[in-house]
Protein backbone atom coordinates (compact mmCIF):
# COMPACT_ATOMS: atom_id res chain seq x y z
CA UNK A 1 0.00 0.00 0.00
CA UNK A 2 1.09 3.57 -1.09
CA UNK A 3 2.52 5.64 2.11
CA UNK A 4 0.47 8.16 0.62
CA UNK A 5 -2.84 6.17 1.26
CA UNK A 6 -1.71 4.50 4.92
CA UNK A 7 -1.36 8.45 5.98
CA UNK A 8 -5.25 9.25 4.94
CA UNK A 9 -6.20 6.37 6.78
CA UNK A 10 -4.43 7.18 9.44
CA UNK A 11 -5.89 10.57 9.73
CA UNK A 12 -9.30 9.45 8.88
CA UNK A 13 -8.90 7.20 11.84
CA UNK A 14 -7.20 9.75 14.15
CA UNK A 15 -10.30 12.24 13.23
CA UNK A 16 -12.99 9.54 13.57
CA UNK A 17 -11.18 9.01 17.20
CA UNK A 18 -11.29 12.50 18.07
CA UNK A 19 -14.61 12.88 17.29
CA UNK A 20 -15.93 9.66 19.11
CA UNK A 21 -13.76 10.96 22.09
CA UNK A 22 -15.51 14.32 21.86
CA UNK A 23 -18.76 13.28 21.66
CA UNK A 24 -18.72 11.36 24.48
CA UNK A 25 -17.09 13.72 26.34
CA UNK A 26 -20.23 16.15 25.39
CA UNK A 27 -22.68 13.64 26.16
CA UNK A 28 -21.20 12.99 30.14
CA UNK A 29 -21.04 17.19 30.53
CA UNK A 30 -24.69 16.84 29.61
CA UNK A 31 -25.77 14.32 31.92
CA UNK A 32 -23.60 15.60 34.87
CA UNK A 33 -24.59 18.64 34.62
CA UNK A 34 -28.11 18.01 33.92
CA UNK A 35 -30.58 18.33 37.55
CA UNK A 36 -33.75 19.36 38.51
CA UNK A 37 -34.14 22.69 40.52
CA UNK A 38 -37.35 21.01 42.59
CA UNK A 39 -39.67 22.40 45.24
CA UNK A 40 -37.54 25.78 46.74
CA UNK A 41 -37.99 28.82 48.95
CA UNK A 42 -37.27 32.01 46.75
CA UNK A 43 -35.25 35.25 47.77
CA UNK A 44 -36.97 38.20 48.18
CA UNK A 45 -35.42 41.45 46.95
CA UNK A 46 -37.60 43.67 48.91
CA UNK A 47 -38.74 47.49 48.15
CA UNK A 48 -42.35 47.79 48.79
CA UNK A 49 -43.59 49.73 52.03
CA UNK A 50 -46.41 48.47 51.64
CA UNK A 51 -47.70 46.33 54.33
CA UNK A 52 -51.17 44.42 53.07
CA UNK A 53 -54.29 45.00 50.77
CA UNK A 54 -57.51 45.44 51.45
CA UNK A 55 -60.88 44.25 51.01
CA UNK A 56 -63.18 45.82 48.01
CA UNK A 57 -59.94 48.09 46.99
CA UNK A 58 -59.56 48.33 43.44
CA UNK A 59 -55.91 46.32 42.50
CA UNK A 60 -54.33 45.54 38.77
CA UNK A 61 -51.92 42.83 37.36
CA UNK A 62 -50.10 41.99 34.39
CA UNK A 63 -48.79 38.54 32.96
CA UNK A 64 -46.72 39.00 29.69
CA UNK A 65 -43.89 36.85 28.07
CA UNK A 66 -41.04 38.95 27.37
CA UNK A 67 -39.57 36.23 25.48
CA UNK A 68 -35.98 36.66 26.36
CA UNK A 69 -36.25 40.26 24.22
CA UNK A 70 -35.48 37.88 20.47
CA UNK A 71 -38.71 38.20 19.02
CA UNK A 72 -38.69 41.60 16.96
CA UNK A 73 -41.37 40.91 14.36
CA UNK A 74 -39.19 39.47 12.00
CA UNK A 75 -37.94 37.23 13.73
CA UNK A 76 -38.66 33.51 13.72
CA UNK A 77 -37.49 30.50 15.56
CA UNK A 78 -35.93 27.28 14.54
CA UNK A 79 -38.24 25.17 16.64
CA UNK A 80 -41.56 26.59 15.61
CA UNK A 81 -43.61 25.12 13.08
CA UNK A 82 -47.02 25.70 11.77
CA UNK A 83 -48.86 25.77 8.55
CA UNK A 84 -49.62 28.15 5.51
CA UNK A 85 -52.95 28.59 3.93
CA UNK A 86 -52.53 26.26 1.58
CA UNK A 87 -51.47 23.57 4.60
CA UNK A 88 -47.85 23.62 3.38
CA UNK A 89 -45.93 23.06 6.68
CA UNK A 90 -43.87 25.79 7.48
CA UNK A 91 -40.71 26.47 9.84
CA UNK A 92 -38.75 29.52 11.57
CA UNK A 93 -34.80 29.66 11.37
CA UNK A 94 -33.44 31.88 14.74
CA UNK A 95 -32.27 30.50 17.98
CA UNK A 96 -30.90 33.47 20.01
CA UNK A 97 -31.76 37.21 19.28
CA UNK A 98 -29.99 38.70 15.60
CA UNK A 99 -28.36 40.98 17.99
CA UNK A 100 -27.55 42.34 21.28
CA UNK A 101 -29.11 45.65 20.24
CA UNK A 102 -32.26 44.52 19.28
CA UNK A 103 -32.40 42.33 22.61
CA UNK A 104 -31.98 45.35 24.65
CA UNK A 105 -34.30 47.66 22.03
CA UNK A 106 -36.74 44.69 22.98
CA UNK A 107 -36.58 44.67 26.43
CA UNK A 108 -36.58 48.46 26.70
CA UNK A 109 -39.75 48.27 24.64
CA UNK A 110 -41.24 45.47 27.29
CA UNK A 111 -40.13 47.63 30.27
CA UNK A 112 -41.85 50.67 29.06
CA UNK A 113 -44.99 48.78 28.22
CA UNK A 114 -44.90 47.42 31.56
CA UNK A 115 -44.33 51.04 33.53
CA UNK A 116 -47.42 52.25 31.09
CA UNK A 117 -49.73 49.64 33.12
CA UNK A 118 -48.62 50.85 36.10
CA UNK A 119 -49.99 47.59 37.54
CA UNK A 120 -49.78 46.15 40.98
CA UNK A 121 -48.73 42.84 40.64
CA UNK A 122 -46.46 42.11 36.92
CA UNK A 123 -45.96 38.75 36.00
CA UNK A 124 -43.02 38.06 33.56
CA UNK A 125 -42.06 34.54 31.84
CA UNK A 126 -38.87 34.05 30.03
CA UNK A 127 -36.98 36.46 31.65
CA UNK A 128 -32.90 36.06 30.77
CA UNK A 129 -30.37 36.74 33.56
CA UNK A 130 -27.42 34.84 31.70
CA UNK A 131 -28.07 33.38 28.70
CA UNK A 132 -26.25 32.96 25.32
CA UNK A 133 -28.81 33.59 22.93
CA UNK A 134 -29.59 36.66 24.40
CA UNK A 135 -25.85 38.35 24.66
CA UNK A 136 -25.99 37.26 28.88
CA UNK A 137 -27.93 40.50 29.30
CA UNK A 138 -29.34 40.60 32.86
CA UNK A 139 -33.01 40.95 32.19
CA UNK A 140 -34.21 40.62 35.22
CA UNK A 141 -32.05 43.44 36.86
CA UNK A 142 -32.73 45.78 33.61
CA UNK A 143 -36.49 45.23 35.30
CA UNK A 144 -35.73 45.56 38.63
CA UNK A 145 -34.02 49.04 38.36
CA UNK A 146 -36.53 50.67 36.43
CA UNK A 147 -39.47 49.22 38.68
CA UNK A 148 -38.80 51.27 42.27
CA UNK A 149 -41.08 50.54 44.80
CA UNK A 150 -41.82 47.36 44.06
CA UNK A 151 -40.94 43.50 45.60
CA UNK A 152 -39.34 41.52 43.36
CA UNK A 153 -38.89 37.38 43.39
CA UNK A 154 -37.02 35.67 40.62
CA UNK A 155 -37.98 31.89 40.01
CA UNK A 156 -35.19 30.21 38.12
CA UNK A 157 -37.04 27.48 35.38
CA UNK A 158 -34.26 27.76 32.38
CA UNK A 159 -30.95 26.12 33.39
CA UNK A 160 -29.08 24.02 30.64
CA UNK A 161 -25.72 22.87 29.29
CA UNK A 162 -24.57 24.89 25.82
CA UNK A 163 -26.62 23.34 23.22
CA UNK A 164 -24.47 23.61 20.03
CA UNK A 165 -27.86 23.45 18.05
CA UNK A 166 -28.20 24.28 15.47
CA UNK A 167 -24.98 24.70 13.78
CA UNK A 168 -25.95 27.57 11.93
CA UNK A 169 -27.55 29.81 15.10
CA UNK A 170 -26.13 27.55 18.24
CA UNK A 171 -28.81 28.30 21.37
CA UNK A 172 -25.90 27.87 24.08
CA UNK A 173 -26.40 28.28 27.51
CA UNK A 174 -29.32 29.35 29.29
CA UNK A 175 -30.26 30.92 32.42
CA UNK A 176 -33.80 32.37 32.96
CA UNK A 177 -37.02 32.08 35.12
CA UNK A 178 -40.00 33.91 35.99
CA UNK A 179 -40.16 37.22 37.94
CA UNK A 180 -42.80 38.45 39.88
CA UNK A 181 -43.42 42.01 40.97
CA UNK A 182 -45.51 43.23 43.59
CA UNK A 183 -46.31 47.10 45.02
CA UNK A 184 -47.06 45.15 47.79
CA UNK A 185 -44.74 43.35 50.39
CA UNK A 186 -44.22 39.99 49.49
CA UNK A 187 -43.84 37.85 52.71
CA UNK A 188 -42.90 34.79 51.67
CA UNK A 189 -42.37 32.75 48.32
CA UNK A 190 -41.69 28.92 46.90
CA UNK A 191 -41.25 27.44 43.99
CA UNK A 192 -42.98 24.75 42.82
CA UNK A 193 -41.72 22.29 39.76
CA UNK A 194 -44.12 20.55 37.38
CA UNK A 195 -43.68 17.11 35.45
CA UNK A 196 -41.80 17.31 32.51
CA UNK A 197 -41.28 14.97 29.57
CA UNK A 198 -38.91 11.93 30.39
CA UNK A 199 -37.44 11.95 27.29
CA UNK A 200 -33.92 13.03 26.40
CA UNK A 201 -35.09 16.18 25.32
CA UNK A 202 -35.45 17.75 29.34
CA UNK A 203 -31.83 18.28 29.01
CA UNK A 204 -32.40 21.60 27.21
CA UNK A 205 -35.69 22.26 27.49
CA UNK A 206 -37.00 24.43 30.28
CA UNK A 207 -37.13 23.52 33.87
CA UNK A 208 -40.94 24.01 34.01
CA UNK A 209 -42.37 25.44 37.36
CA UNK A 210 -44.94 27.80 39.35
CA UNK A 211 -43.80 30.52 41.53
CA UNK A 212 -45.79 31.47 44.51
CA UNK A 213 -45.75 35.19 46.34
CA UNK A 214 -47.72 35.71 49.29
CA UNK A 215 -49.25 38.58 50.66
CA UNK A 216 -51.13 39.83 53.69
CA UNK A 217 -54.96 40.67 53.42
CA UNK A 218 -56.29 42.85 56.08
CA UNK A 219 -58.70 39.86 56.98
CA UNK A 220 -56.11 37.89 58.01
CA UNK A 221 -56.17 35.62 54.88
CA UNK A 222 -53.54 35.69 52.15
CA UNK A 223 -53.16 36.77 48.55
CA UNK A 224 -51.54 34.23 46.28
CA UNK A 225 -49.98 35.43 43.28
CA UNK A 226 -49.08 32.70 41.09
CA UNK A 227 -46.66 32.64 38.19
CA UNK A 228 -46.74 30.15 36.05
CA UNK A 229 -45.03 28.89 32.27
CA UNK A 230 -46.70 25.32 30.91
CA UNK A 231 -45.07 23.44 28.50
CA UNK A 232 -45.12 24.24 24.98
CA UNK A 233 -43.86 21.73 21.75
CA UNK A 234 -45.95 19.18 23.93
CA UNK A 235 -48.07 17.78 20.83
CA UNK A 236 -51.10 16.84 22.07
CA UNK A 237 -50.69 18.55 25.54
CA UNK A 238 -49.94 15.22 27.66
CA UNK A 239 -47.63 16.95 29.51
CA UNK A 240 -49.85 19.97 30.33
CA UNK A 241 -52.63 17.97 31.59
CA UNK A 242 -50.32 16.81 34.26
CA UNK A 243 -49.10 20.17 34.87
CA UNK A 244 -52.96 21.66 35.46
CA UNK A 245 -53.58 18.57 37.80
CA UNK A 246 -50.53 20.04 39.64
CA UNK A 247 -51.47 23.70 39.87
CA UNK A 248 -54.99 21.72 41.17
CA UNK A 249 -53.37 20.42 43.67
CA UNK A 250 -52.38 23.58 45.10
CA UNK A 251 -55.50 25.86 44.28
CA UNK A 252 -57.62 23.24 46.24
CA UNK A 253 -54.96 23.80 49.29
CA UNK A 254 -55.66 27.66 49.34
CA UNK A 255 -59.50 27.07 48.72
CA UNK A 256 -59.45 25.26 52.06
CA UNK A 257 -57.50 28.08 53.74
CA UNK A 258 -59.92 30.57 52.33
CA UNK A 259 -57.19 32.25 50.85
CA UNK A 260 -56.89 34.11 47.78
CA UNK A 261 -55.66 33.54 44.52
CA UNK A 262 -54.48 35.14 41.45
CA UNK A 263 -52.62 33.03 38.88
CA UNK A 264 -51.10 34.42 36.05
CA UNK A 265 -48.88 33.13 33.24
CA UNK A 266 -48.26 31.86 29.87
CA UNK A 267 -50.45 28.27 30.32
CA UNK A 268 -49.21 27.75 26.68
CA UNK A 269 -53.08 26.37 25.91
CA UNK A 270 -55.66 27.86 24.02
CA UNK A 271 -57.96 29.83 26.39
CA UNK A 272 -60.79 31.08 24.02
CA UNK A 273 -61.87 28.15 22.29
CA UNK A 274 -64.77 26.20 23.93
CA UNK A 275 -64.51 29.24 26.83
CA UNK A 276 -68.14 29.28 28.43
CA UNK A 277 -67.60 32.89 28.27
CA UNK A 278 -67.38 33.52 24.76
CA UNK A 279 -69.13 31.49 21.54
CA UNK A 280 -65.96 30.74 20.05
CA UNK A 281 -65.21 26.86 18.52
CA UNK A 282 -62.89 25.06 16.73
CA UNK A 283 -65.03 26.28 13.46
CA UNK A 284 -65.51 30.14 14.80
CA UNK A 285 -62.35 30.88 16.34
CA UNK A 286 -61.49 34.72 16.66
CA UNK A 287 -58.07 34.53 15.55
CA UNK A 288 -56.13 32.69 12.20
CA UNK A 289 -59.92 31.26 11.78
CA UNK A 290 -58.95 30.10 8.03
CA UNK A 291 -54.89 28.21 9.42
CA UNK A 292 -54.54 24.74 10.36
CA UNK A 293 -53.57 24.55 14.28
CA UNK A 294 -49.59 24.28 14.99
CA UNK A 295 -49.00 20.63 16.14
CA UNK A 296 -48.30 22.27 19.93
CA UNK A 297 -51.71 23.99 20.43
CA UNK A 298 -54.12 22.19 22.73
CA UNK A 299 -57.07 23.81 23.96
CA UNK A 300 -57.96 24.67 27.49
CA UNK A 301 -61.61 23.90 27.65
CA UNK A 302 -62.81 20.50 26.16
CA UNK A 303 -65.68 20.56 23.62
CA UNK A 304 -68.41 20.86 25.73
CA UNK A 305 -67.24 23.99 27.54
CA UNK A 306 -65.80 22.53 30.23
CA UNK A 307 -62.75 23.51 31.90
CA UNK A 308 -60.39 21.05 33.69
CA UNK A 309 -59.45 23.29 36.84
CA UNK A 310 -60.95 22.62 40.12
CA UNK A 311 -63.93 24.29 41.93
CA UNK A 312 -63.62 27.73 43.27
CA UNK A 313 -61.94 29.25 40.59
CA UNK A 314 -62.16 30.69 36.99
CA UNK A 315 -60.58 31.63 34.19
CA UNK A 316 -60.10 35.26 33.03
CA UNK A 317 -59.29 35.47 29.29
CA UNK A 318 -60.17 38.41 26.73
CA UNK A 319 -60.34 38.30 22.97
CA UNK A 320 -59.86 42.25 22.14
CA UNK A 321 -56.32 41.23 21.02
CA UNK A 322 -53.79 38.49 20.59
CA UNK A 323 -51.35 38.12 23.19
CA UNK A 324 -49.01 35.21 21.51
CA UNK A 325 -48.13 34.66 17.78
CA UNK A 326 -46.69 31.60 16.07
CA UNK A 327 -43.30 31.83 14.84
CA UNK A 328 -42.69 29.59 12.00
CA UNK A 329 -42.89 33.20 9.68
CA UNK A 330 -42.32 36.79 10.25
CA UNK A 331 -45.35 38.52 11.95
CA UNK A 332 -47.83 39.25 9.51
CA UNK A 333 -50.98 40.35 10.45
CA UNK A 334 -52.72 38.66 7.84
CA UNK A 335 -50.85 35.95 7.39
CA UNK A 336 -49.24 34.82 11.19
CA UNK A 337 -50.99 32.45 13.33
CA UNK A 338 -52.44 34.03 16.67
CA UNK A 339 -54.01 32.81 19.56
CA UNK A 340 -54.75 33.67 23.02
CA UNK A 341 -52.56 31.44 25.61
CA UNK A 342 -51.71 34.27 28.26
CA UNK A 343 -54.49 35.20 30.85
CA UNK A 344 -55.31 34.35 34.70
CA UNK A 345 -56.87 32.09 36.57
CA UNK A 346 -58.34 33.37 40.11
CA UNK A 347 -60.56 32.23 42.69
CA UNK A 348 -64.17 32.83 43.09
CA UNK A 349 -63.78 34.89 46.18
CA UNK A 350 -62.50 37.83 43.81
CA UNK A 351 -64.39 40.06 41.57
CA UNK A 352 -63.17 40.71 37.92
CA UNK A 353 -63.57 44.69 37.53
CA UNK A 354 -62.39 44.67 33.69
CA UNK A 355 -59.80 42.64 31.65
CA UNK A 356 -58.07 43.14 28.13
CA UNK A 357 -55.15 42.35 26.19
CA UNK A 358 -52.35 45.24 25.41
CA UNK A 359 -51.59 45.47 21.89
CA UNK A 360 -48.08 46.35 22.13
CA UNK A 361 -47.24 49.23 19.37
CA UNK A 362 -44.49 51.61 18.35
CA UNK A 363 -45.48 54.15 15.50
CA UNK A 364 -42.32 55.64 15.41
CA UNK A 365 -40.95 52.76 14.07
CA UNK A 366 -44.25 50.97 12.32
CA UNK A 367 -44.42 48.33 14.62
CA UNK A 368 -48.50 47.58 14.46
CA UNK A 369 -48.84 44.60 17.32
CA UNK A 370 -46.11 42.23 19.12
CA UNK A 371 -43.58 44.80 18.63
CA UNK A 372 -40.93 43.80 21.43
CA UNK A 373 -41.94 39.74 21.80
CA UNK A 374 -43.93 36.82 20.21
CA UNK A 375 -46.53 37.53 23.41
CA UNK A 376 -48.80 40.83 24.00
CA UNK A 377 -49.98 41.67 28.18
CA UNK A 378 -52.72 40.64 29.39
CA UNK A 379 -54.22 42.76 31.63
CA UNK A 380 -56.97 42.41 34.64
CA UNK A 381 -58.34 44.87 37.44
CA UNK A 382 -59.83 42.98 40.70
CA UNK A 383 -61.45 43.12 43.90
CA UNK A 384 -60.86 40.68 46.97
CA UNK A 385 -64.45 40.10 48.61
């Protein structure tokens, strides 16, 4: 044999070595480093003075998915499919934000939507505080420094290994959770884990949980505020189901207590179709009435307008606007595929006073709707009987 041939081999087989070597390598980082955050009291980064609320008193809140500040309206991501009108499926490309100017233009844009609410109680979901695909810009402190006077507790859910996927845009490493604000003093909060899949792909995907914030009520009782992120690219919603018997679990505890509740979140399920409150079906939806559902939407009420939470409590979901977008394509108002997955679910013992969804708009720049994420606010004003 040639010397000239022996050498390729060689190399091939030196290569082929490395690569087996590295792989494996990749794979143990993985599962070492791979854990579960579980059931865990949460720091408190307190700056309310005030003490409780009251009875019959007017209060606000806000739930709204910043989405790590990526999703500028043309922007799409690699894991989000869906379907055209003519049932062609269709894809997005991105995995971290095109740039660490437009993340912070983003999150500017969120925080200044947010301030215009002026709510009590703001409930964010994927919320970055080190993460590669959104230049490690501290998210939650660009929040917490613009939002005086208010309690803030941070509920790690996104902790993961660099994912060098995909080749072209790599995701990396992720850290990011939920944060909850409140004008009121928070004194004491947990977090609470839900099931996830079994399967290999919980190594990257998000460490789904609840967050829980309590506050004094003049009665002696206490406020829950809740906030919660379900599962999405769960086809079928299997794993949701189990996450609503969770958050069951613990709205039937504070029923018994007599306590209050207000949960608030991206639940990452269709809340208007089937909704007792509203005529809408899978025929007469409000939204993308003429597209095929995306293989991850599941809806929240079964066909005979039932809903699957426990006894004592409701769900609070408007239909004025959007509040999440698909995003296999750039947003298109005509053409994108909306739906209403953000809202609240609260306890009988409060009264709704009025509830919407924020279109979130900048005419300066032309941005007509989801101008800073994939998700719009939803919005709800209540009183605690």
């Amino acid at each position: 044999m040639k010397k000239w041939i022996k050498r390729i081999i060689i190399c091939f087989l030196i290569f082929i070595g490395v690569a087996v070597v590295g792989a494996g390598g990749y794979v143990g980082y993985i599962l070492l480093s791979y854990d579960r955050i579980g059931d865990i009291d949460l720091e408190i980064d307190s700056q309310s003075t005030n003490k409780q609320v009251e009875l019959n008193k007017v209060y606000s809140a806000t739930t709204y998915n910043i989405g790590f500040g990526a999703y500028s309206q043309d922007y799409t991501f690699f894991l989000d499919t869906g379907y055209d009108e003519d049932g062609n499926e269709t894809c997005g490309y991105y995995s971290t934000a095109k740039s660490k100017e437009e993340a912070l233009f983003n999150i500017n844009g969120s925080i200044d939507t947010i301030k215009s609410l002026n709510s009590d109680f703001v409930l964010l979901q994927e919320v970055d505080v080190k993460s590669t695909r959104s230049y490690k810009i501290d998210q939650n402190k660009m929040f917490v420094e613009k939002m005086e006077g208010y309690d803030n507790v941070f509920a790690i859910n996104f902790d993961t290994a660099y994912l060098p996927y995909p080749l072209y845009d790599m995701h990396g490493k992720s850290l990011a959770g939920l944060s909850t604000f409140s004008k009121y003093q928070v004194e004491d909060a947990y977090r609470v884990e839900y099931t996830i899949s079994d399967s290999l792909s919980k190594l990257f995907d998000i460490d789904r949980c609840f967050s829980v914030s309590i506050v004094k009520v003049t009665n002696g009782k206490n406020l829950y505020i809740v906030n919660s992120h379900m599962s999405a690219y769960d086809k079928g919603g299997t794993i949701r189901e189990k996450q609503i018997g969770e958050l069951n679990e613990f709205l039937s505890e504070c029923k018994a207590n007599g306590d209050y509740v207000v949960v608030g979140g991206d639940f990452n399920h269709d809340l208007l179709t089937y909704n007792p409150e509203y005529n809408y079906t899978n025929e007469n939806r409000v939204f993308s009435n003429t597209l095929k559902d995306p293989d991850w939407v599941a809806s929240y009420f079964d066909n005979e307008n039932k809903s699957p939470l426990v006894e004592g409590y409701k769900v609070v979901a408007s239909d004025n606007v959007p509040t999440c977008r698909n995003n296999d394509i750039e947003w298109d108002p005509n053409k994108t595929y909306k739906c209403v997955v953000d809202g609240f679910i609260v306890s009988n013992n409060i009264e709704i006073v009025t509830h919407y969804n924020v279109e979130t708009k900048n005419g300066n720049l032309g941005l007509d709707g989801f101008a800073y994420s994939d998700h719009q606010p939803a919005y709800i004003e209540f009183k605690l009987l």
